[in-house]
PDB file of N, CA and C in Angstrom:
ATOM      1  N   UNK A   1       0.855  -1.164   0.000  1.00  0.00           N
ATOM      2  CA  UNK A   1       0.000   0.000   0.000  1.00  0.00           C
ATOM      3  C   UNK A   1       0.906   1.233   0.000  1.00  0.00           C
ATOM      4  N   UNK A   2       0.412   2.088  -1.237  1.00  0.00           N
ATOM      5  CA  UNK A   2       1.600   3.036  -1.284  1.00  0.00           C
ATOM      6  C   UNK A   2       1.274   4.115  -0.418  1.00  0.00           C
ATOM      7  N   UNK A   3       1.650   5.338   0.142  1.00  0.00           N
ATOM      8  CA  UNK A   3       1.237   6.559   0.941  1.00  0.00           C
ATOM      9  C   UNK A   3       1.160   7.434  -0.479  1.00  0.00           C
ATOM     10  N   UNK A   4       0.547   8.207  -0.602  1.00  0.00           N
ATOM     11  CA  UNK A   4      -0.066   9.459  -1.741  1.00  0.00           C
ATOM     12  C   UNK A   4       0.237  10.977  -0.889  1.00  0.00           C
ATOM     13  N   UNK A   5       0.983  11.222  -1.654  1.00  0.00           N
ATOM     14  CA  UNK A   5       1.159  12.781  -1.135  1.00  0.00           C
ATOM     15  C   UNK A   5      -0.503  13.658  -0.736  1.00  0.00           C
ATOM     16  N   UNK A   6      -0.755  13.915   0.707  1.00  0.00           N
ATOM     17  CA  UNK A   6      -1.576  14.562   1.205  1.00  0.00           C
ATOM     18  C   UNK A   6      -1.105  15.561   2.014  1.00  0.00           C
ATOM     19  N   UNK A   7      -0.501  16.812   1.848  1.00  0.00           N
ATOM     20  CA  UNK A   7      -0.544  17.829   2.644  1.00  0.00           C
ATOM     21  C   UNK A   7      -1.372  18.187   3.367  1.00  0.00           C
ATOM     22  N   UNK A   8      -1.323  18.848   4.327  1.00  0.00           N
ATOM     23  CA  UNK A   8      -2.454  19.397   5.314  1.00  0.00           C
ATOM     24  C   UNK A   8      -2.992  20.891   4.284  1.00  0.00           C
ATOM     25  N   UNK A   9      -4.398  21.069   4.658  1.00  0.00           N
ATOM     26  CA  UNK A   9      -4.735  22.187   4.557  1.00  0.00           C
ATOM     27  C   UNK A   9      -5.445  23.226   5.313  1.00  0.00           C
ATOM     28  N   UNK A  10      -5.499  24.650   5.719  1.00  0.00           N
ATOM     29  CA  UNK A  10      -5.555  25.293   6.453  1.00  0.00           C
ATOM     30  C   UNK A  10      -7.486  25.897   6.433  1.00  0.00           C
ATOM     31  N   UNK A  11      -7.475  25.972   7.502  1.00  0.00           N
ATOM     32  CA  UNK A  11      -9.517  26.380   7.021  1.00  0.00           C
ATOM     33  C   UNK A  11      -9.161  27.691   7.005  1.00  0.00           C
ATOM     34  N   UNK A  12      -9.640  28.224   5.906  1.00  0.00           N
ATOM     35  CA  UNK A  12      -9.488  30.020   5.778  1.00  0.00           C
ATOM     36  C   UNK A  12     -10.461  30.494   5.957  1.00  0.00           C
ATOM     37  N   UNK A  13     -11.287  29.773   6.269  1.00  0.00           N
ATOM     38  CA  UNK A  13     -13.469  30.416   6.083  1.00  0.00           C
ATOM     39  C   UNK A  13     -14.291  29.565   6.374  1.00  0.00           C
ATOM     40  N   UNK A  14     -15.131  29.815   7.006  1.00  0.00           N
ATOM     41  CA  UNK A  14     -16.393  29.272   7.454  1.00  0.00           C
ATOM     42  C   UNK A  14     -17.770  29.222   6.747  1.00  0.00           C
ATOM     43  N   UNK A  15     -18.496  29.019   6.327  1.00  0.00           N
ATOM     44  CA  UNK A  15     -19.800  29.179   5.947  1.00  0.00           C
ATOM     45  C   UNK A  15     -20.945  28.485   6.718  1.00  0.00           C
ATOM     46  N   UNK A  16     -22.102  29.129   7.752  1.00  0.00           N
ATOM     47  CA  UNK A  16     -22.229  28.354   8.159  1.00  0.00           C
ATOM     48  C   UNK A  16     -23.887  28.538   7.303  1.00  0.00           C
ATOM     49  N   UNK A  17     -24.708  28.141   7.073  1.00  0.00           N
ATOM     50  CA  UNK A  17     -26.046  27.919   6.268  1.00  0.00           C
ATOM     51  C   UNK A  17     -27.300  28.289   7.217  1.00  0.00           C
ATOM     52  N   UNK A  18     -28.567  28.772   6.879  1.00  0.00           N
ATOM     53  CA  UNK A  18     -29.855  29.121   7.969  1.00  0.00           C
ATOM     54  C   UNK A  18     -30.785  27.695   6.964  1.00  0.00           C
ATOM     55  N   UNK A  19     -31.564  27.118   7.611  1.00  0.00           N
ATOM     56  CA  UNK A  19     -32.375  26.430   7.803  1.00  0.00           C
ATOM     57  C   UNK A  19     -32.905  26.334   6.277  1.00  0.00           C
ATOM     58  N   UNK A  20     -33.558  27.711   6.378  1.00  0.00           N
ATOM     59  CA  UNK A  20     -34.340  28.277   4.797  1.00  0.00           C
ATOM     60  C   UNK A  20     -33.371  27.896   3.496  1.00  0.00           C
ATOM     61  N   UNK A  21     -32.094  28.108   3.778  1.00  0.00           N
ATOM     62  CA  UNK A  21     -31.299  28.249   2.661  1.00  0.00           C
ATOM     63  C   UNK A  21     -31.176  26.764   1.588  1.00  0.00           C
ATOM     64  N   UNK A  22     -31.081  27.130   0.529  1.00  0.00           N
ATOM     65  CA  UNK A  22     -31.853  26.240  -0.594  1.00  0.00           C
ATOM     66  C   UNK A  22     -30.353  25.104  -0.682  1.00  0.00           C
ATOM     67  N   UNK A  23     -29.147  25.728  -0.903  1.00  0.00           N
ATOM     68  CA  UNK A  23     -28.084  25.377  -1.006  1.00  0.00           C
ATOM     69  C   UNK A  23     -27.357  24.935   0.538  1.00  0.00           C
ATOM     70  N   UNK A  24     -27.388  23.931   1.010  1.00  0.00           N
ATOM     71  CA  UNK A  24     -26.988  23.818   2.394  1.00  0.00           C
ATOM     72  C   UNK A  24     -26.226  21.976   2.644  1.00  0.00           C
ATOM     73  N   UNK A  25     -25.375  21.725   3.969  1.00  0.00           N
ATOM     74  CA  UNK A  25     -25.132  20.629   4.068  1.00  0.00           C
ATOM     75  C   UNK A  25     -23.616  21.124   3.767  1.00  0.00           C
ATOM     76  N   UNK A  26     -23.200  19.853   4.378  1.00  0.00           N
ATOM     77  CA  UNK A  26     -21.343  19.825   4.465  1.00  0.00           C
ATOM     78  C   UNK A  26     -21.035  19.701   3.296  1.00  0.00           C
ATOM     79  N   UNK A  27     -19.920  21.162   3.006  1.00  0.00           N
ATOM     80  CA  UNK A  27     -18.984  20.970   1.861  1.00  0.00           C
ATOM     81  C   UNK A  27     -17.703  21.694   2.207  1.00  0.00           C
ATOM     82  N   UNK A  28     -16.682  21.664   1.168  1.00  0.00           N
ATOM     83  CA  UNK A  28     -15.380  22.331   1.380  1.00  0.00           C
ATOM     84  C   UNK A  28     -15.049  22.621  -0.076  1.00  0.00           C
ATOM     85  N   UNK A  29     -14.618  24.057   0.150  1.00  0.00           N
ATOM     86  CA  UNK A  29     -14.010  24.302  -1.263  1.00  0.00           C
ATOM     87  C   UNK A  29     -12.374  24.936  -1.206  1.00  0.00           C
ATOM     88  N   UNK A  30     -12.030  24.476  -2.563  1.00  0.00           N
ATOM     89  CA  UNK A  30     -10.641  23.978  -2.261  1.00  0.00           C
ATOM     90  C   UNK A  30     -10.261  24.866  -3.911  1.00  0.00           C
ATOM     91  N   UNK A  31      -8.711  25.192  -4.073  1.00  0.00           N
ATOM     92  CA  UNK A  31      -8.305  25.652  -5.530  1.00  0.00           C
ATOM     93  C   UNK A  31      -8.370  24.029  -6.172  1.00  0.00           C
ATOM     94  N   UNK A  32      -8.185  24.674  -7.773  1.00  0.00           N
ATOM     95  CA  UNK A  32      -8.321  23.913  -8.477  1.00  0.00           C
ATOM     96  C   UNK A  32      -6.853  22.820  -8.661  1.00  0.00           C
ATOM     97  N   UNK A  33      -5.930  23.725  -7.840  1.00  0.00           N
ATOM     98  CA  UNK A  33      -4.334  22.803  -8.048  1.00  0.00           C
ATOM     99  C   UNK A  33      -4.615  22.235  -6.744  1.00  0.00           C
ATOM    100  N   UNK A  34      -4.630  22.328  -5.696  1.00  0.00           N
ATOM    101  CA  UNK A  34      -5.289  21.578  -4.466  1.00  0.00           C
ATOM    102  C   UNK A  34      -6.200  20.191  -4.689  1.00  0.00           C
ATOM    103  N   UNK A  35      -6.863  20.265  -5.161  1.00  0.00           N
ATOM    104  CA  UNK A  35      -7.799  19.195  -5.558  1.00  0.00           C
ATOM    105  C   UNK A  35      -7.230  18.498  -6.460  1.00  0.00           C
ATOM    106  N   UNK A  36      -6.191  18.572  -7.998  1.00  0.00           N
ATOM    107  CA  UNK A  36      -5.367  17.983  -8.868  1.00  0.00           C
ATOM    108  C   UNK A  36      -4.259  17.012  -7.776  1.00  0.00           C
ATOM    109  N   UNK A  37      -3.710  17.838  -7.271  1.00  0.00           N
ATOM    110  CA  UNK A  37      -2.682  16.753  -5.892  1.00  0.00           C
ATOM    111  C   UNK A  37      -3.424  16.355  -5.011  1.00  0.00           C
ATOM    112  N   UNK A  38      -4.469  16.166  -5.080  1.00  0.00           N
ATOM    113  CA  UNK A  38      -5.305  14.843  -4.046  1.00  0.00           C
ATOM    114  C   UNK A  38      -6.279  14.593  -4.720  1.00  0.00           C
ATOM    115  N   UNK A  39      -6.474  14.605  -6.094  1.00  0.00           N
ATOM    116  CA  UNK A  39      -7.137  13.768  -6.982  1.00  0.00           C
ATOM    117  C   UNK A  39      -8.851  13.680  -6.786  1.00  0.00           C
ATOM    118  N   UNK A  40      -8.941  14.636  -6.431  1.00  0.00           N
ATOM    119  CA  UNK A  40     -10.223  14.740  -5.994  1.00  0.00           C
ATOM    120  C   UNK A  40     -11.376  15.787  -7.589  1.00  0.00           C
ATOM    121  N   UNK A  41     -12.201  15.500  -7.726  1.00  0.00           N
ATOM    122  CA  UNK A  41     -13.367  16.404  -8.428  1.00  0.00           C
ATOM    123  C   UNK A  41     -14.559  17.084  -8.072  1.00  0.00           C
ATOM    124  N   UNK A  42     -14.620  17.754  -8.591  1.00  0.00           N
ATOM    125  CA  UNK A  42     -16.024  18.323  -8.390  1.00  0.00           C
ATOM    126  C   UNK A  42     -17.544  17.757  -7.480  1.00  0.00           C
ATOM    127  N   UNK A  43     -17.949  18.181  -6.686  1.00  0.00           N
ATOM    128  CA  UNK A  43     -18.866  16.834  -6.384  1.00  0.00           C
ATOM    129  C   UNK A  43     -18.425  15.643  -5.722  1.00  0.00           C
ATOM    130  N   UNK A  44     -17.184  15.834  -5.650  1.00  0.00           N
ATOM    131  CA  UNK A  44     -16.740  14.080  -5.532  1.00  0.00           C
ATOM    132  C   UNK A  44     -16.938  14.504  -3.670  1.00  0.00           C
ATOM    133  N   UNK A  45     -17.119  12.993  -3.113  1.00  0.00           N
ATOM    134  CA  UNK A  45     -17.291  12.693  -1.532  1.00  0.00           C
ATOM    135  C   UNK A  45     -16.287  12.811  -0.997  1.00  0.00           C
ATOM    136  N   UNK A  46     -15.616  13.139   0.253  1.00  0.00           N
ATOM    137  CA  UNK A  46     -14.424  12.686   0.624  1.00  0.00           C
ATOM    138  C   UNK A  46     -14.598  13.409   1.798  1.00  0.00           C
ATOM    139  N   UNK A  47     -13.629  12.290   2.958  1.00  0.00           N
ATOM    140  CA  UNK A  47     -13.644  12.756   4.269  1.00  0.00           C
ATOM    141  C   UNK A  47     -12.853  13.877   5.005  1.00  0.00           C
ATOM    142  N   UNK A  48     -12.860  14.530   5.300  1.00  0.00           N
ATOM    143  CA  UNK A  48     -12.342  15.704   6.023  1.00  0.00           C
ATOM    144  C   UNK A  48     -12.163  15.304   7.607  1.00  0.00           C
ATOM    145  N   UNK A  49     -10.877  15.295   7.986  1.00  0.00           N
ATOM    146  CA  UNK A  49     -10.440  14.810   8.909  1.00  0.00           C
ATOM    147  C   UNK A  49      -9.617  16.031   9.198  1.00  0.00           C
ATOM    148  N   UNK A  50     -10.164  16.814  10.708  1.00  0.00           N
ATOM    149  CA  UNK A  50      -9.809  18.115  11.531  1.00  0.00           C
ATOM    150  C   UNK A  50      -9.149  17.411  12.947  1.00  0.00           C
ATOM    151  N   UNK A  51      -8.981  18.304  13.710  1.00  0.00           N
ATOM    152  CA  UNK A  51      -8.476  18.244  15.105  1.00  0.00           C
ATOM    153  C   UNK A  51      -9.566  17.834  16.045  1.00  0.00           C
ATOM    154  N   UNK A  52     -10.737  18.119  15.683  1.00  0.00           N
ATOM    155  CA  UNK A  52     -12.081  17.351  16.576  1.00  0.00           C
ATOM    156  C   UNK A  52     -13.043  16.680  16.131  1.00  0.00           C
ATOM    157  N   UNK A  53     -12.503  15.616  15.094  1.00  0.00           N
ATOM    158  CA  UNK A  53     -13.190  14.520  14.254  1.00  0.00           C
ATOM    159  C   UNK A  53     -12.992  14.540  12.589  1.00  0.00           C
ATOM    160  N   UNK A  54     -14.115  13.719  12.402  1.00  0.00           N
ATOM    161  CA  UNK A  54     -13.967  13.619  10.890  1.00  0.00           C
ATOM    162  C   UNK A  54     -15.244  13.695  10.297  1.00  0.00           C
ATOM    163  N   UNK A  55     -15.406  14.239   9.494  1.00  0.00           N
ATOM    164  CA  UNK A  55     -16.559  14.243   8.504  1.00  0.00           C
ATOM    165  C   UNK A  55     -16.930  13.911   6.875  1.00  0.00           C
ATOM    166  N   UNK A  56     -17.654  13.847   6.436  1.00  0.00           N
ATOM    167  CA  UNK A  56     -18.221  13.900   4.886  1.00  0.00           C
ATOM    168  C   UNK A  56     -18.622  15.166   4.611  1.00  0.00           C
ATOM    169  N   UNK A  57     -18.011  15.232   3.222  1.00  0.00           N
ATOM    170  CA  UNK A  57     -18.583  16.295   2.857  1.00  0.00           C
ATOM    171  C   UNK A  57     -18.231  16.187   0.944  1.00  0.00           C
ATOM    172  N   UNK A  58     -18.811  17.230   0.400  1.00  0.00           N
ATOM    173  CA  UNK A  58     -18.897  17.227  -1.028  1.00  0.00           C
ATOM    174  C   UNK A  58     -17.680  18.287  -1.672  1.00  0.00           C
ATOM    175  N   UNK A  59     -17.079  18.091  -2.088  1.00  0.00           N
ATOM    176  CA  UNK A  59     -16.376  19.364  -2.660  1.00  0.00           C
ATOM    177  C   UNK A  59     -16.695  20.035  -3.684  1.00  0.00           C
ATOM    178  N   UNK A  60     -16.076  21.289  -3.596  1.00  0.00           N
ATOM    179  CA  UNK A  60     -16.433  22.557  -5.142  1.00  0.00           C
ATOM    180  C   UNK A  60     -15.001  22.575  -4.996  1.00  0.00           C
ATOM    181  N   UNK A  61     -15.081  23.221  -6.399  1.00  0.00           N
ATOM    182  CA  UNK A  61     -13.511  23.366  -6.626  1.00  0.00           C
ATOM    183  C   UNK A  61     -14.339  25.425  -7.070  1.00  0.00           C
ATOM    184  N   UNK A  62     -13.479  25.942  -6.502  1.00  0.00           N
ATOM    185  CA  UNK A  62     -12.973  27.669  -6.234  1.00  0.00           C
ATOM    186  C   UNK A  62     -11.838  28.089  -6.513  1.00  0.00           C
ATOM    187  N   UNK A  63     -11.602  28.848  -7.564  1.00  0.00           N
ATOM    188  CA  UNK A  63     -10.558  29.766  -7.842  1.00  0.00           C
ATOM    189  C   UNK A  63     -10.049  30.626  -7.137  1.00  0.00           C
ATOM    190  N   UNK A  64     -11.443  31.116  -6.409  1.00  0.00           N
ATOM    191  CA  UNK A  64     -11.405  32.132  -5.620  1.00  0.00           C
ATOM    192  C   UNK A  64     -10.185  31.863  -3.927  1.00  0.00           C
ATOM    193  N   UNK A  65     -10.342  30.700  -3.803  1.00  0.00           N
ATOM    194  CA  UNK A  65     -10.020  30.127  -2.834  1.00  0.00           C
ATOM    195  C   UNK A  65      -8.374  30.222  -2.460  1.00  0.00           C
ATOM    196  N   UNK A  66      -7.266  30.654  -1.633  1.00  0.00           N
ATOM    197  CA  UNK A  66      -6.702  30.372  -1.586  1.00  0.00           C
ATOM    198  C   UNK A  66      -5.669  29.337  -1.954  1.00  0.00           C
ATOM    199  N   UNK A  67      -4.154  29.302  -2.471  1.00  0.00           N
ATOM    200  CA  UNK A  67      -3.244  28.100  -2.122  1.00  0.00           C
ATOM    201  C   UNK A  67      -3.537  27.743  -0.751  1.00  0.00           C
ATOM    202  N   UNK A  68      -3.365  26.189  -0.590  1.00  0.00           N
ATOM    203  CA  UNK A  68      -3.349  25.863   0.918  1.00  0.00           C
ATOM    204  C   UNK A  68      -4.171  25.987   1.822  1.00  0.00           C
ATOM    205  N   UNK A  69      -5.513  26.437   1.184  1.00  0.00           N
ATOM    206  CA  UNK A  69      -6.301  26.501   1.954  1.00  0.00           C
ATOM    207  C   UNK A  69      -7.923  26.042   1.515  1.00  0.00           C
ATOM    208  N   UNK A  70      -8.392  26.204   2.617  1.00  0.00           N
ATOM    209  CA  UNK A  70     -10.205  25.463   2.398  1.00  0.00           C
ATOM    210  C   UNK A  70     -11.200  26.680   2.941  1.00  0.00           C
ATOM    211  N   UNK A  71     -12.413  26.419   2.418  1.00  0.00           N
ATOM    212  CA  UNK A  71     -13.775  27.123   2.694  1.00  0.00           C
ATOM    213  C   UNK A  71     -14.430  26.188   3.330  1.00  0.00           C
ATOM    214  N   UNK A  72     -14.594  25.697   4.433  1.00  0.00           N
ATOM    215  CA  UNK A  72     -16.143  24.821   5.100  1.00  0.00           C
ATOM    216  C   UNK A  72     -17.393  25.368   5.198  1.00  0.00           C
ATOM    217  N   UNK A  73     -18.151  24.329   4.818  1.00  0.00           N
ATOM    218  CA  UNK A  73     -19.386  24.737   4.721  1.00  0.00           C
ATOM    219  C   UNK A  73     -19.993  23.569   5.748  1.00  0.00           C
ATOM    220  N   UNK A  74     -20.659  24.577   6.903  1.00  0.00           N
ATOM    221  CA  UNK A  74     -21.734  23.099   7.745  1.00  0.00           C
ATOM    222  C   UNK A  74     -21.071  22.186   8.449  1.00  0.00           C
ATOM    223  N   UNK A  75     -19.625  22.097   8.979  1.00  0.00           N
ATOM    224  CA  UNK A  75     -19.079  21.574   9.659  1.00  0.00           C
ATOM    225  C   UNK A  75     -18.668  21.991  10.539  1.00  0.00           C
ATOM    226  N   UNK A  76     -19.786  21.335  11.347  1.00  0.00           N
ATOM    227  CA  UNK A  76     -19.546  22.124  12.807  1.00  0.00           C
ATOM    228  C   UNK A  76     -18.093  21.648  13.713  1.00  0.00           C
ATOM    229  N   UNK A  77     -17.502  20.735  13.290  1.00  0.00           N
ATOM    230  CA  UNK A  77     -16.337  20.265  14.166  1.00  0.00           C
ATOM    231  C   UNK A  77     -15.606  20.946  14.158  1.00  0.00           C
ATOM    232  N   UNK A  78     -15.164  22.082  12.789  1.00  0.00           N
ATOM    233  CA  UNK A  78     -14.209  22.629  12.514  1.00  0.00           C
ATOM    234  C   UNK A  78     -14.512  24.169  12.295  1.00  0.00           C
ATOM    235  N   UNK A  79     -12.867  25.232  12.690  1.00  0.00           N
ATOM    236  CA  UNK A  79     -13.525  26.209  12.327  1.00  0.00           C
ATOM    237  C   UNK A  79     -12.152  27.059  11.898  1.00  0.00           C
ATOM    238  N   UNK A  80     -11.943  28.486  11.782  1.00  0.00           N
ATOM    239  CA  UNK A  80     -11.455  28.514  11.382  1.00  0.00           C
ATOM    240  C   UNK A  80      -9.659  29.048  11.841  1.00  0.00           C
ATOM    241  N   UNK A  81      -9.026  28.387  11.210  1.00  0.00           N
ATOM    242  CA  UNK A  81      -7.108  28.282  11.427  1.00  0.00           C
ATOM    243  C   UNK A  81      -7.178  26.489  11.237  1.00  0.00           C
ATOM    244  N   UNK A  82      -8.401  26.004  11.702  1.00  0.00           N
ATOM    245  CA  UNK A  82      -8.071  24.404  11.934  1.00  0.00           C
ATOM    246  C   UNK A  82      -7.333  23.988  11.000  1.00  0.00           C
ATOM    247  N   UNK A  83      -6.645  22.343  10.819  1.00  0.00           N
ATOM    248  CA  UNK A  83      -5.677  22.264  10.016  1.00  0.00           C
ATOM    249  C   UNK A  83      -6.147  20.711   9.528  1.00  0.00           C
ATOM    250  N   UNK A  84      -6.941  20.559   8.145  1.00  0.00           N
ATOM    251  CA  UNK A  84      -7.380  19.198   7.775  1.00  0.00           C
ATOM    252  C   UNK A  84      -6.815  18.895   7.335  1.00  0.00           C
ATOM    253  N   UNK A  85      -6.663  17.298   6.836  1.00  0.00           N
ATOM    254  CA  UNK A  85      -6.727  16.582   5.555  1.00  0.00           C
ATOM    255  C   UNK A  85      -7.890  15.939   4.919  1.00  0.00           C
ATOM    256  N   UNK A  86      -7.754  15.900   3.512  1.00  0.00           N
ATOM    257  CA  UNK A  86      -8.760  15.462   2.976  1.00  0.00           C
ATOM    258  C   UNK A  86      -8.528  13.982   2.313  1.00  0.00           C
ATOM    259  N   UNK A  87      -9.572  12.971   2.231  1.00  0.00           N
ATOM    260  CA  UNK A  87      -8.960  11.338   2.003  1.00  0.00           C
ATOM    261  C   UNK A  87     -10.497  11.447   1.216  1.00  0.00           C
ATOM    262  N   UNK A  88      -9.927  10.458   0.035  1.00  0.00           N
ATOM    263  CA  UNK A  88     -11.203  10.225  -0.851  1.00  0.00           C
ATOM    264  C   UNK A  88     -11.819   8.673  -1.033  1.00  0.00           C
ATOM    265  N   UNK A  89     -13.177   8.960  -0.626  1.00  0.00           N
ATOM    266  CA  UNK A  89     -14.199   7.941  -0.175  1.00  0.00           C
ATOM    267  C   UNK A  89     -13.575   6.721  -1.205  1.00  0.00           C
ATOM    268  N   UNK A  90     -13.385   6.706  -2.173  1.00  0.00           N
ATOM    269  CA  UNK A  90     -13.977   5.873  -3.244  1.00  0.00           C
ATOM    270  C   UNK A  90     -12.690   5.078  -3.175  1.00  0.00           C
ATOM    271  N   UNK A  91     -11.395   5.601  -2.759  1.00  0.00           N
ATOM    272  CA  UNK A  91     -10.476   5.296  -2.811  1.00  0.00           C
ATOM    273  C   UNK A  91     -10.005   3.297  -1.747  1.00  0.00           C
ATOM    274  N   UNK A  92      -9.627   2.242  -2.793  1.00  0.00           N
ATOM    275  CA  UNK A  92      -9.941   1.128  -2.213  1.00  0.00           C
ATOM    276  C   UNK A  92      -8.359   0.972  -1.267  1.00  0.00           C
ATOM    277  N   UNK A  93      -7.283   1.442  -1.747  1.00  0.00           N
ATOM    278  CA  UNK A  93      -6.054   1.005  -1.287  1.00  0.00           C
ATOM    279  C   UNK A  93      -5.565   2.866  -0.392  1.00  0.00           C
ATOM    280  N   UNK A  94      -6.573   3.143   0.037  1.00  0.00           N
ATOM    281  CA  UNK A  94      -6.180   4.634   0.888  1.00  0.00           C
ATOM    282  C   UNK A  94      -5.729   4.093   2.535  1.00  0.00           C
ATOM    283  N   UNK A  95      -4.659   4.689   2.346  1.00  0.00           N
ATOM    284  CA  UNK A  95      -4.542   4.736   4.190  1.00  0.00           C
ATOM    285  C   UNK A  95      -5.774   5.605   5.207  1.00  0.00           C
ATOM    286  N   UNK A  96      -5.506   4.428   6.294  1.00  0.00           N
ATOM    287  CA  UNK A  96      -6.363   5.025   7.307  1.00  0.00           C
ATOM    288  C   UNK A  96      -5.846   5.925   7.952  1.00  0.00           C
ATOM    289  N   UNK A  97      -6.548   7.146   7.966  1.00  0.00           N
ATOM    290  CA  UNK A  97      -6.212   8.045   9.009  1.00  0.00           C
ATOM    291  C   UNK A  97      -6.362   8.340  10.223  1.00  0.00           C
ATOM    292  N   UNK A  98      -5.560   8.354  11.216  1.00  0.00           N
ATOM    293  CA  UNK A  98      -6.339   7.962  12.689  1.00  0.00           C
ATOM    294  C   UNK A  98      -5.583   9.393  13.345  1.00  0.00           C
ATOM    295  N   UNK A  99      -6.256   9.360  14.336  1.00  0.00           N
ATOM    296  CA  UNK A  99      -5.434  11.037  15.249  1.00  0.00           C
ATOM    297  C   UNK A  99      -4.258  10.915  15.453  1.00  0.00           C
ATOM    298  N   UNK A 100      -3.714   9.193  15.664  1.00  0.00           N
ATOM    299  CA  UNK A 100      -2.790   8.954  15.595  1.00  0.00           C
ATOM    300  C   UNK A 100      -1.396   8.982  14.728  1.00  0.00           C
ATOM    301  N   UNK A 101      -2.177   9.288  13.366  1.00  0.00           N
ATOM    302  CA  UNK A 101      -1.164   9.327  12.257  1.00  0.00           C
ATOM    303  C   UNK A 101      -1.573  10.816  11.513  1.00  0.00           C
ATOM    304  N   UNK A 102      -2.416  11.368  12.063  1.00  0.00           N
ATOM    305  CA  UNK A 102      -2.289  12.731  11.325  1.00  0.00           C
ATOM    306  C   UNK A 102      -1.742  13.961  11.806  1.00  0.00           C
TER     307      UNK A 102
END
């Protein structure tokens, strides 16, 4: 099982959603070279693993967005300076990430 280059990335922003809002639920948006080195797409699932758990969430890919950094949306575990990684669902030969190894 090989290890895949995963840098950490930094939360630069929060979004948090009201009830009403049409567009809502856990996501993270990330640059478009960010997402190319962890192989991730548009839409695609993948877990977000912070300093006080782990979650699902959907990604957008943002231009707007910082190098090195993320937008959360709806994740309440995390906020912002926190320091994730992101691991993709679909992925069959991915290392596990434990608090222990991140």
């Amino acid at each position: 099982m090989g290890q895949r280059y995963n840098p950490p990335l930094q939360v630069i922003g929060f979004i948090a959603t009201k009830l009403r809002d049409t567009d809502r639920g856990p996501e993270i948006r990330l640059q478009p070279f960010e997402a190319h080195v962890r192989m991730v797409e548009e839409a695609e699932l993948v877990w977000v693993y912070g300093p006080r758990g782990h979650s699902l969430a959907t990604v957008r890919i943002d231009d707007s967005v910082a190098r090195g950094g993320v937008i959360v949306r709806d994740i309440v575990s995390l906020s912002t300076t926190d320091v994730v990684r992101l691991v993709r669902t679909n992925d069959a030969d991915r290392p596990i990430i434990t608090p222990a190894h991140a």
